[in-house]
Protein backbone atom coordinates (compact mmCIF):
# COMPACT_ATOMS: atom_id res chain seq x y z
CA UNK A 1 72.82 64.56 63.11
CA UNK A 2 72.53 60.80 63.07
CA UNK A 3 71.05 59.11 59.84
CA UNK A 4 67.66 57.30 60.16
CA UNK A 5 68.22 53.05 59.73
CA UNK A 6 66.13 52.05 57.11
CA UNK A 7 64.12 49.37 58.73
CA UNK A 8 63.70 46.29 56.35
CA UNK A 9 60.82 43.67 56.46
CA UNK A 10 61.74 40.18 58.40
CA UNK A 11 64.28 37.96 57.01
CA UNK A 12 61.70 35.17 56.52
CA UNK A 13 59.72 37.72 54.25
CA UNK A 14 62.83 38.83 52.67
CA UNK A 15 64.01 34.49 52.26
CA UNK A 16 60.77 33.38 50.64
CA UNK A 17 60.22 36.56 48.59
CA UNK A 18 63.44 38.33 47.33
CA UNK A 19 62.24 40.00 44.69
CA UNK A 20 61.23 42.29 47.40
CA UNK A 21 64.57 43.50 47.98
CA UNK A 22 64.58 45.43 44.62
CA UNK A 23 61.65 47.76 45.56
CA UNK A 24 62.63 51.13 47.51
CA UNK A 25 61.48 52.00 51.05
CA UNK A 26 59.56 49.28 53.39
CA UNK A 27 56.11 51.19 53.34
CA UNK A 28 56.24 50.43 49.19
CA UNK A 29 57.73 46.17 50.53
CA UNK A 30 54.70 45.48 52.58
CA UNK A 31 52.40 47.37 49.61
CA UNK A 32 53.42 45.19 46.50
CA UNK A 33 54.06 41.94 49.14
CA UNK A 34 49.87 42.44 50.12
CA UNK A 35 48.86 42.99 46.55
CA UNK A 36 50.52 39.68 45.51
CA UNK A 37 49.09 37.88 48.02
CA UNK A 38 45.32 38.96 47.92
CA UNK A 39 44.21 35.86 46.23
CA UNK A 40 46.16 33.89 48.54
CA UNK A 41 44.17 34.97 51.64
CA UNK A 42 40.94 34.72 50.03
CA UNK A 43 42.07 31.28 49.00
CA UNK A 44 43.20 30.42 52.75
CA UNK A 45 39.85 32.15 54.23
CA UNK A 46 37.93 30.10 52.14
CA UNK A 47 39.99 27.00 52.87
CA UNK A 48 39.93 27.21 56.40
CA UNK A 49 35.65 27.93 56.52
CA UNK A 50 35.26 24.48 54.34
CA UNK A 51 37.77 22.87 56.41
CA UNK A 52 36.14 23.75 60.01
CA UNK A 53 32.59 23.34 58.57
CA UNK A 54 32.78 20.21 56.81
CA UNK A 55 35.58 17.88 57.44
CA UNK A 56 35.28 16.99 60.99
CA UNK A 57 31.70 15.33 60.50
CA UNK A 58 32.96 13.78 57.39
CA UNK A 59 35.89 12.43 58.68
CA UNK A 60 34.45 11.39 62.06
CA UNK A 61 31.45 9.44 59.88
CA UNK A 62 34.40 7.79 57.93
CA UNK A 63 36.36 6.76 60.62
CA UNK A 64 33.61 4.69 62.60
CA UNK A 65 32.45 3.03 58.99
CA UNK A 66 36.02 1.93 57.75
CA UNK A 67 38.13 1.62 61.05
CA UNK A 68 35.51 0.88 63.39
CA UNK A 69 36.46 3.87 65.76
CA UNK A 70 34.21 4.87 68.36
CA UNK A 71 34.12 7.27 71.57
CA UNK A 72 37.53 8.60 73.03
CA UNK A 73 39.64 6.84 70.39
CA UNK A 74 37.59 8.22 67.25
CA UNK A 75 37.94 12.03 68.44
CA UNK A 76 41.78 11.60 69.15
CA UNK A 77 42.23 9.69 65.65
CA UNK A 78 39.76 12.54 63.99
CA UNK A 79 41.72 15.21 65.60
CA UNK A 80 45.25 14.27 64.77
CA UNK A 81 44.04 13.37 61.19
CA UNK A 82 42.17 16.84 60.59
CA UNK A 83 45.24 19.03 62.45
CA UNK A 84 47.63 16.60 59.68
CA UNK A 85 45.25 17.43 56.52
CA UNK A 86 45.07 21.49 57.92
CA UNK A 87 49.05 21.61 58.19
CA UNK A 88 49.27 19.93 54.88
CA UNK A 89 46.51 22.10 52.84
CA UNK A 90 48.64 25.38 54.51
CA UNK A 91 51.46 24.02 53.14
CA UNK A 92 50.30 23.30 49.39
CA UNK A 93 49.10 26.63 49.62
CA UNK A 94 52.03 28.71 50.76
CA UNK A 95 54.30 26.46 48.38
CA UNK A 96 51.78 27.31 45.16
CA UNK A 97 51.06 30.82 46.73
CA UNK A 98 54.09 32.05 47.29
CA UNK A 99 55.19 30.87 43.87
CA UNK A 100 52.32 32.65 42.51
CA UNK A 101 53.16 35.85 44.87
CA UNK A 102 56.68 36.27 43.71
CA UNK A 103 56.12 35.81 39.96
CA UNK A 104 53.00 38.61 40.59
CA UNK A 105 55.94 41.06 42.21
CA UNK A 106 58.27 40.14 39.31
CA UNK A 107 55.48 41.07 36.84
CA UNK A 108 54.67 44.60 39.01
CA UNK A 109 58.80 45.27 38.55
CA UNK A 110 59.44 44.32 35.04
CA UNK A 111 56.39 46.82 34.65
CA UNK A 112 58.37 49.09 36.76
CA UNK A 113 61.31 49.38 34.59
CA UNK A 114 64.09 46.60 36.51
CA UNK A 115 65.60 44.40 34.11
CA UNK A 116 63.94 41.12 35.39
CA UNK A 117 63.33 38.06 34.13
CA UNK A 118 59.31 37.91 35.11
CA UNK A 119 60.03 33.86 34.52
CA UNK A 120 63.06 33.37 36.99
CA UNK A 121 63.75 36.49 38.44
CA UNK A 122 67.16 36.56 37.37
CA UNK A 123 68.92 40.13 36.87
CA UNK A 124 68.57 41.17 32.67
CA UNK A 125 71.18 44.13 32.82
CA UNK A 126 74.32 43.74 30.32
CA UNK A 127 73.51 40.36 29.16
CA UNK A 128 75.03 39.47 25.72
CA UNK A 129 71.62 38.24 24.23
CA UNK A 130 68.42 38.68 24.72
CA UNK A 131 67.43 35.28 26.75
CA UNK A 132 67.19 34.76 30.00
CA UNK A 133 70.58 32.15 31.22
CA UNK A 134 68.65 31.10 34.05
CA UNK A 135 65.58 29.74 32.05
CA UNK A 136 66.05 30.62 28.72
CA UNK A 137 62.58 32.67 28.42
CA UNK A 138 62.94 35.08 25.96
CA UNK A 139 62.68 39.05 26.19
CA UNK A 140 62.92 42.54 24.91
CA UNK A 141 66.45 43.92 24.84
CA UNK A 142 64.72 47.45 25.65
CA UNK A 143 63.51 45.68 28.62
CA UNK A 144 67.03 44.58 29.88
CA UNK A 145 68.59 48.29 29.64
CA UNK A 146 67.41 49.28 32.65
């Protein structure tokens, strides 16, 4: 009787949040990954609905009173310029969301009973101190027997 693989999530998942790797089974992966990242949507949903609703009229107002834009040119300039500030607001936000994701899975594993550093994520087990080498934070030696 062959053995089932254990399918894992994508490697870009698994690159930009390894704390992942520590949880058992994929079904549980996906679970804690969309409970990190619940404020994150919100945060893009919201981002994108004030971004289509108010931007282009804004920007296409500014670019005909400081540049002098007008017709064919304006609507290329406002296009490139709004598809530029879209890319960059998705990218401050996966930087700063993912940051916030991965410190929200440490948190859920520390609670868990792994010995990680909630700071870092560096491994706690059989350290001769009870500080973190990675960032120096602090912790409970009880939390680092695991």
């Amino acid at each position: 009787m062959r053995r089932k693989k254990h399918k894992r999530l994508p490697a870009i998942i698994l690159w930009a949040y390894p704390e992942l790797e520590r949880i058992e089974g994929r079904k549980a992966q996906w679970e804690a990954l969309g409970r990190a990242n619940q404020l994150n949507a919100c945060i893009f949903a919201a981002l994108v609905l004030l971004l289509t609703t108010f931007l282009p009229d804004f920007m296409e107002a500014s670019f005909k009173r400081v540049f002098g834009f007008s017709g064919a040119t304006n609507d290329y300039v406002t296009a490139i310029a709004y598809i530029t500030l879209l890319i960059g607001a998705f990218g401050a936000l996966m930087y700063f969301g993912c940051r916030r994701a991965r410190r929200k899975i440490r948190i859920d594993l520390a609670a868990a009973g792994h010995a990680i550093c909630v700071t870092c994520g560096y491994d706690l087990r059989k350290l001769p101190e009870p500080r973190c080498p990675e960032c120096g934070t602090p912790f409970r030696e009880s939390d680092a027997k695991s």
